[in-house]
N, C-alpha and C. Protein backbone atom coordinates (compact mmCIF):
# COMPACT_ATOMS: atom_id res chain seq x y z
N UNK A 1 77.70 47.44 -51.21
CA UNK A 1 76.51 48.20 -51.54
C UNK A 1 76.23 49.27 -50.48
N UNK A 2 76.32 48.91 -49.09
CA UNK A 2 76.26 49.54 -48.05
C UNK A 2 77.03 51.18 -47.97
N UNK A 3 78.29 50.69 -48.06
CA UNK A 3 79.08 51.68 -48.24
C UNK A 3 79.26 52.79 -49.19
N UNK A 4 78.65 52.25 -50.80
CA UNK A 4 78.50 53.25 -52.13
C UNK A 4 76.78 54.23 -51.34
N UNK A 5 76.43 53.55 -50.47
CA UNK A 5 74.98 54.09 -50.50
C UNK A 5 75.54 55.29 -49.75
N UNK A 6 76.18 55.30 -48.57
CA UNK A 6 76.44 56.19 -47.52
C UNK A 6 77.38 57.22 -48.23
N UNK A 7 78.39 56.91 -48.71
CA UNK A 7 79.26 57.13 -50.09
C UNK A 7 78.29 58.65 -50.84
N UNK A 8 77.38 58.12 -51.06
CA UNK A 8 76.34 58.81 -52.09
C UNK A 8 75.49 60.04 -51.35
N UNK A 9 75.61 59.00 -50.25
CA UNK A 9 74.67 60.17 -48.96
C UNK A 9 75.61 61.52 -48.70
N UNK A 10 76.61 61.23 -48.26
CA UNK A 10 77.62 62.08 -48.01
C UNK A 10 77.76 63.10 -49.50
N UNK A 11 78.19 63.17 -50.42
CA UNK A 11 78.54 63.13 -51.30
C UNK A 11 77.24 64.34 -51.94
N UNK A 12 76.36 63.93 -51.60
CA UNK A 12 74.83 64.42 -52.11
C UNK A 12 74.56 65.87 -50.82
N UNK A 13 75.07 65.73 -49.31
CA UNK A 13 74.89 66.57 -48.69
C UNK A 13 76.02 67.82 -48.77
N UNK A 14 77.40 67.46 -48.93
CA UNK A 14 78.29 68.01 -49.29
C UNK A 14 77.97 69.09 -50.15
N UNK A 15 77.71 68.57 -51.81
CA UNK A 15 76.96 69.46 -52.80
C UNK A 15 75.88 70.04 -52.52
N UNK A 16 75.00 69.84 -51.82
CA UNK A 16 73.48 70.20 -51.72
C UNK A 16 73.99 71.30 -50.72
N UNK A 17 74.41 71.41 -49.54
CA UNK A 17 75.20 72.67 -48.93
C UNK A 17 76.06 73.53 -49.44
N UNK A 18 76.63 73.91 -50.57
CA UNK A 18 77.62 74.03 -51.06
C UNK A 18 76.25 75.61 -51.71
N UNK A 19 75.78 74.22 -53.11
CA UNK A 19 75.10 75.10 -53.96
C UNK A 19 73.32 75.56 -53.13
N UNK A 20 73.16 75.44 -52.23
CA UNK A 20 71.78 75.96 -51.43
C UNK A 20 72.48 76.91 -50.45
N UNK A 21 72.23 78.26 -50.79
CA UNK A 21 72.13 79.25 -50.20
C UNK A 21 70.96 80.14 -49.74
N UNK A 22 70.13 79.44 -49.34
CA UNK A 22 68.77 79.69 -49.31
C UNK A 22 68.80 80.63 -47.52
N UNK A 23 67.47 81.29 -47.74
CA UNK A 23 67.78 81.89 -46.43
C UNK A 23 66.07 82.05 -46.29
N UNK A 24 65.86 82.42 -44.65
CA UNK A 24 64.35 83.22 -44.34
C UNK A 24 64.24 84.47 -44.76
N UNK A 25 62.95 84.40 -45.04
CA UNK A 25 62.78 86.09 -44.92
C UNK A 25 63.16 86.80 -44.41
N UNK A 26 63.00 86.97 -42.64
CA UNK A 26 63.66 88.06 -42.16
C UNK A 26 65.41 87.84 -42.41
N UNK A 27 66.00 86.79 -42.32
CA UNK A 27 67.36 86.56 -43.01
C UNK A 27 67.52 87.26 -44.35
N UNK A 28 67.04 87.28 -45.10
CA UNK A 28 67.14 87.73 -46.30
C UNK A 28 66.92 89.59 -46.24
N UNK A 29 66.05 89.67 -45.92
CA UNK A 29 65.86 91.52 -45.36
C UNK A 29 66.69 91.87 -44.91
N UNK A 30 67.21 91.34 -44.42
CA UNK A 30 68.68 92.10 -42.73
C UNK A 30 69.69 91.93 -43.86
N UNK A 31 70.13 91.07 -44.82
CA UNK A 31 70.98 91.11 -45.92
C UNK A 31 70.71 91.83 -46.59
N UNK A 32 69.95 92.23 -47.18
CA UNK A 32 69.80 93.51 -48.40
C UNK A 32 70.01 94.29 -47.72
N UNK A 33 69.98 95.09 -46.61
CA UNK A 33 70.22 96.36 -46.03
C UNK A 33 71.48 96.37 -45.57
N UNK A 34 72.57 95.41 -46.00
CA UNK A 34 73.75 95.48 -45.42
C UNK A 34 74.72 95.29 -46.62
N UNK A 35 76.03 94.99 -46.17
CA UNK A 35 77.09 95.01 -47.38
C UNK A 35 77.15 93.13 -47.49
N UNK A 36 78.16 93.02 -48.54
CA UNK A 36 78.47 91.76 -49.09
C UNK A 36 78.97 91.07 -48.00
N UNK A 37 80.11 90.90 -47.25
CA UNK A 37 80.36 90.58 -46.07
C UNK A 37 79.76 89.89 -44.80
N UNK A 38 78.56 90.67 -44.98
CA UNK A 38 77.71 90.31 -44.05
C UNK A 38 76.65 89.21 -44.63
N UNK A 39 76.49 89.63 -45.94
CA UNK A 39 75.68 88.61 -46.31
C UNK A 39 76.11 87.30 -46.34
N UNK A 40 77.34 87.14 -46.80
CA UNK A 40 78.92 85.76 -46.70
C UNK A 40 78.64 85.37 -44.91
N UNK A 41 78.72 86.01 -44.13
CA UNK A 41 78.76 85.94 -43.06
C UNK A 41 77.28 85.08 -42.56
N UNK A 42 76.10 85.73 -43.11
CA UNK A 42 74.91 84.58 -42.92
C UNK A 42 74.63 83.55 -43.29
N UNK A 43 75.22 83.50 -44.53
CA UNK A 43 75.44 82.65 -45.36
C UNK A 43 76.03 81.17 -44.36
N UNK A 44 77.45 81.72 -44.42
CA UNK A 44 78.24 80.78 -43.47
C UNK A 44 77.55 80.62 -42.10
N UNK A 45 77.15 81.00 -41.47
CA UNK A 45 76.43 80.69 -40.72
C UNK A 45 75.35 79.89 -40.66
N UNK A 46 74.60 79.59 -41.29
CA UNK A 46 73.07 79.21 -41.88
C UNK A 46 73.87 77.69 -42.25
N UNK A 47 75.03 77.68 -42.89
CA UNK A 47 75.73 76.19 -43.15
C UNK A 47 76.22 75.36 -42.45
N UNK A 48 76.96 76.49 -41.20
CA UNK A 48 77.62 76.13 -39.71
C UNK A 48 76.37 75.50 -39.10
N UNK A 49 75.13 76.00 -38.85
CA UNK A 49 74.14 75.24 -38.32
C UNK A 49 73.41 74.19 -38.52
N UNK A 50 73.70 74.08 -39.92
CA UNK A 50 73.00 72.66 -40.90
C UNK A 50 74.04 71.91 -40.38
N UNK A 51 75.23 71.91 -40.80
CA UNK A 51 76.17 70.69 -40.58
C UNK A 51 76.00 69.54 -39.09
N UNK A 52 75.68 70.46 -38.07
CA UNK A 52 75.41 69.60 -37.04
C UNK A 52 74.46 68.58 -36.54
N UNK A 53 73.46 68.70 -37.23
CA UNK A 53 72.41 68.01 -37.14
C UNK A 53 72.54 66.76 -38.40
N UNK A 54 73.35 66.96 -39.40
CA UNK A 54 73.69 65.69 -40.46
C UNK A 54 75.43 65.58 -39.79
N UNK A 55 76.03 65.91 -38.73
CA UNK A 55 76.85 64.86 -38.42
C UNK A 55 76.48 63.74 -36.93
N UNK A 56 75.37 64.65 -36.41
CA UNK A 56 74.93 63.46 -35.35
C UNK A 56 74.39 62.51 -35.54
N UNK A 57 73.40 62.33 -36.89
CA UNK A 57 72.83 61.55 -37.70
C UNK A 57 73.71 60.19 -38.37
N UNK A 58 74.76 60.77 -39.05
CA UNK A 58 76.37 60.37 -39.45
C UNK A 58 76.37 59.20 -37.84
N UNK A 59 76.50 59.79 -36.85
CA UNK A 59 77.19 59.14 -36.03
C UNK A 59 76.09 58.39 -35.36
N UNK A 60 75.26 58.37 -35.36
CA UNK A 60 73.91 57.76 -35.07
C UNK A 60 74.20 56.27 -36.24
N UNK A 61 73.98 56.71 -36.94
CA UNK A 61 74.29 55.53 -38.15
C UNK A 61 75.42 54.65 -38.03
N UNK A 62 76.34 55.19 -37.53
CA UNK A 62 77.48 54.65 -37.61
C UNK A 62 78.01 53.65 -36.39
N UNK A 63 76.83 54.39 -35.28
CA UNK A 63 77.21 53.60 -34.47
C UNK A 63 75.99 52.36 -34.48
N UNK A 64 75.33 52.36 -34.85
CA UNK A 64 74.15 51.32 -35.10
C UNK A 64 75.24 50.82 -35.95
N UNK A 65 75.82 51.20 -37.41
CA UNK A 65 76.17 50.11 -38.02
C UNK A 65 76.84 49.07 -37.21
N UNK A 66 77.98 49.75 -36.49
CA UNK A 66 78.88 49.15 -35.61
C UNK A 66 78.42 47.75 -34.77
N UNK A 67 77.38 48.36 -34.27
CA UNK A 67 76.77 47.51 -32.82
C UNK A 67 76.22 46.31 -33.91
N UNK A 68 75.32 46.60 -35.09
CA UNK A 68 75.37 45.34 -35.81
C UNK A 68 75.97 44.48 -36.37
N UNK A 69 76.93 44.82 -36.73
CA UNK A 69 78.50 44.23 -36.89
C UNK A 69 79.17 43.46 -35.90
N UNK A 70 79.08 43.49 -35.13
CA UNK A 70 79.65 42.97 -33.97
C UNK A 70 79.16 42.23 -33.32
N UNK A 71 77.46 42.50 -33.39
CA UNK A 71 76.36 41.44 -32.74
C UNK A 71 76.00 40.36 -33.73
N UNK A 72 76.33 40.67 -35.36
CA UNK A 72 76.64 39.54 -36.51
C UNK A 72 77.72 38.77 -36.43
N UNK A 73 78.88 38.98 -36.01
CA UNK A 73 79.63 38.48 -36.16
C UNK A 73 80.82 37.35 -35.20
């Protein structure tokens, strides 16, 4: 059960980054006044910075799972 849940977690952030291209305002302004490229470029960026904060989380979890595993067993 454990594992389909995390499974799902993953799975759900993957897609949810993928199709959310959402940006700030002033992010969004500085893109309209520029070419396609650049906008790809904030884009990717804005994703590069999400990812890090849901893989320390990832490893936060993971290592709690661990330490309970081991202190169960």
């Amino acid at each position: 059960m454990f594992k389909k849940s995390i499974l799902v977690f993953f799975l759900c952030v993957i897609f949810t980054s993928k199709l959310s291209f959402s940006q700030c305002a002033m992010c969004k302004a500085v893109v309209e006044n520029g070419d396609i490229s650049m906008a790809e470029g904030v884009n990717n960026g804005i994703t590069y910075l999400m990812v890090f904060p849901y893989l320390l989380i990832g490893i936060l979890f993971f290592v709690i799972y661990r330490y309970k595993k081991k202190a169960s067993g």
